[in-house]
Protein backbone atom coordinates (compact mmCIF):
# COMPACT_ATOMS: atom_id res chain seq x y z
CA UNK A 1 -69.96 5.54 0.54
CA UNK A 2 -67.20 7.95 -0.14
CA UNK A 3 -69.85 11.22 -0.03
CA UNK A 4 -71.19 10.10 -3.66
CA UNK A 5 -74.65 8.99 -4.91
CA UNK A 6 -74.84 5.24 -4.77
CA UNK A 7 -77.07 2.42 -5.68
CA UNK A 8 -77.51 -0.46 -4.44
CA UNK A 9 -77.80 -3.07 -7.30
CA UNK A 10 -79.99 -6.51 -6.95
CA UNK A 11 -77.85 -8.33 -9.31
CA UNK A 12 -74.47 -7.94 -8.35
CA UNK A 13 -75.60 -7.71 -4.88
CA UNK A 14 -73.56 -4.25 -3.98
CA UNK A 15 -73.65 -0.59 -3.89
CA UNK A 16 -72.42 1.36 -7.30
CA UNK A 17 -71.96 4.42 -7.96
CA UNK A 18 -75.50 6.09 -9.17
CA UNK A 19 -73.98 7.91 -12.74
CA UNK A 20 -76.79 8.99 -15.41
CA UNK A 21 -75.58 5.59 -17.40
CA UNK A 22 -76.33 3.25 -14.06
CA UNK A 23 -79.79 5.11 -13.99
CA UNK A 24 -80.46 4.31 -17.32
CA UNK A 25 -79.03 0.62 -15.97
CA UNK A 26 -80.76 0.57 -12.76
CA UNK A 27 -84.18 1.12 -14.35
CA UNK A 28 -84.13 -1.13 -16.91
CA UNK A 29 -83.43 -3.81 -14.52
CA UNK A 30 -86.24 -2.75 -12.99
CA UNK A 31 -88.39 -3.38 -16.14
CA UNK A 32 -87.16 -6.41 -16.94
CA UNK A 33 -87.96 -8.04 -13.58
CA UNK A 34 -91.33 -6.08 -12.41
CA UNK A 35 -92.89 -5.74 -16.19
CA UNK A 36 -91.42 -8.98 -18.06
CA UNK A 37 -91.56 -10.80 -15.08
CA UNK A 38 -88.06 -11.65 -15.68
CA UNK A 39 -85.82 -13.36 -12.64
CA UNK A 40 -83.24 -11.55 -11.60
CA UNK A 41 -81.03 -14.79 -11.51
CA UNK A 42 -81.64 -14.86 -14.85
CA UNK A 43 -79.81 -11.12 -15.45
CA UNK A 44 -76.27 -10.32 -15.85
CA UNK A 45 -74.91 -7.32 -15.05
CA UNK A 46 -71.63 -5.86 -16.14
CA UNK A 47 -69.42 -8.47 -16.71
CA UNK A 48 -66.20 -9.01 -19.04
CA UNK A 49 -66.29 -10.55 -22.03
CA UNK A 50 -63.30 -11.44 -24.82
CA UNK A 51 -64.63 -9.45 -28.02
CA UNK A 52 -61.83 -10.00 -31.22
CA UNK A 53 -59.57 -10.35 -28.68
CA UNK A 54 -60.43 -7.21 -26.52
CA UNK A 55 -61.26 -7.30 -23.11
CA UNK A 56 -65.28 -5.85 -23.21
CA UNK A 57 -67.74 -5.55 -20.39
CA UNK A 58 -71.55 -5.76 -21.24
CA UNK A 59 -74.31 -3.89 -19.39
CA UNK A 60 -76.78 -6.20 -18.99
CA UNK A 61 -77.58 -10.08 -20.45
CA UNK A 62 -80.76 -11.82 -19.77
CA UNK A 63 -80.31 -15.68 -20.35
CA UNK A 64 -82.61 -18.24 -21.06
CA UNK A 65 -81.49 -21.39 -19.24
CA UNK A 66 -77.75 -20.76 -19.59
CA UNK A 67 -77.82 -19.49 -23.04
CA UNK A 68 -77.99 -15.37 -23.72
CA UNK A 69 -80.91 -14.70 -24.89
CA UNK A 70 -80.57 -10.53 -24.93
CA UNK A 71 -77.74 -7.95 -24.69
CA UNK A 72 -78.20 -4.73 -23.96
CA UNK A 73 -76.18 -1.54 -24.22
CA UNK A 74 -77.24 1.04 -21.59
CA UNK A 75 -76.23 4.56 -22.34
CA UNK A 76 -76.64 8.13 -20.33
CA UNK A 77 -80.12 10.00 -21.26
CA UNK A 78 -77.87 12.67 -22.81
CA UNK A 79 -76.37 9.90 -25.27
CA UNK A 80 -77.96 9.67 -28.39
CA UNK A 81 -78.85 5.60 -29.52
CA UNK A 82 -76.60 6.40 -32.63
CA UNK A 83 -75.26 3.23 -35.50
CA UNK A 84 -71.92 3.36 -33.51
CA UNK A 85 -74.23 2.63 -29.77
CA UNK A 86 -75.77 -0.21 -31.95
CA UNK A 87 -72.84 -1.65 -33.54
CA UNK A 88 -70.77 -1.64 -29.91
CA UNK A 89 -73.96 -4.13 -29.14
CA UNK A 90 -73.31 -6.10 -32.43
CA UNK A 91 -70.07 -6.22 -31.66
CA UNK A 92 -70.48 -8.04 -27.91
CA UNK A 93 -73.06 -9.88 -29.36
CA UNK A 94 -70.59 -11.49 -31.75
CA UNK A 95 -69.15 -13.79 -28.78
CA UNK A 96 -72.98 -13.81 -26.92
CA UNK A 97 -74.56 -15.40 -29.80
CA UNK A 98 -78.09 -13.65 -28.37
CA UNK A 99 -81.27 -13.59 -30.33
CA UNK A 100 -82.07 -9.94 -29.53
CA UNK A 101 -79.68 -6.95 -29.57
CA UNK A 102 -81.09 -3.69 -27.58
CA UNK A 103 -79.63 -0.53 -26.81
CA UNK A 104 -81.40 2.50 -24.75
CA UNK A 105 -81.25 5.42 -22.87
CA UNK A 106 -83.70 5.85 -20.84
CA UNK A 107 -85.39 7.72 -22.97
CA UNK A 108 -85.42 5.85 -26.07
CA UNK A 109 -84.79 2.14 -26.02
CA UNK A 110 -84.28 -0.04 -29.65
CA UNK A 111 -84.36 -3.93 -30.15
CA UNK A 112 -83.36 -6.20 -32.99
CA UNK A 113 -83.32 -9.73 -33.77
CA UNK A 114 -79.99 -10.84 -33.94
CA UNK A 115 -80.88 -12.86 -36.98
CA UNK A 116 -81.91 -10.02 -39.06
């Protein structure tokens, strides 16, 4: 493991490197499948999406069936949940189509309805 902190993550099914954002990751997971009972086949982790013709990755998108259903934007503890944190969710949410946008830190965590 190359002599740095890893984790080993249930959804993609490998070790990653344990940084303060894939705590703030990590632990959210956890939440969504031990307190809202959520499956984990129902989580995405990390993946790359086409946003105004950038190349993104998300953090994490729970689906309902096969339709998104949340993004969220996982940042360190240290990282304030500032307008620009919850616009770079808007923003990924423009090609997700999700009904609820969420952003945290561990520390804090903040949800919209999309629709709002």
């Amino acid at each position: 493991m190359n002599g740095s902190d890893q984790v080993f993550d249930p959804i993609r099914k490998k070790w990653v490197a344990f940084t303060e954002e894939e705590k703030v990751r990590q632990f959210f997971i956890l939440q969504l499948i031990n307190e809202l009972k959520i499956p984990a086949s129902s989580i995405s982790v990390e993946r790359k999406i086409t946003v105004n013709g950038l190349s993104k990755r998300y953090d994490i998108v729970v689906y309902k069936d096969v339709t998104p259903w949340m993004v969220v934007e996982c940042k360190a503890k240290n990282i304030p949940l500032t307008q620009e944190v919850i616009d770079q969710a808007g923003r990924y949410n423009q090609t997700l189509n999700a009904e609820i946008i969420g952003v945290t830190n561990g520390k804090e965590q903040k949800f919209f309805s999309s629709s709002s």
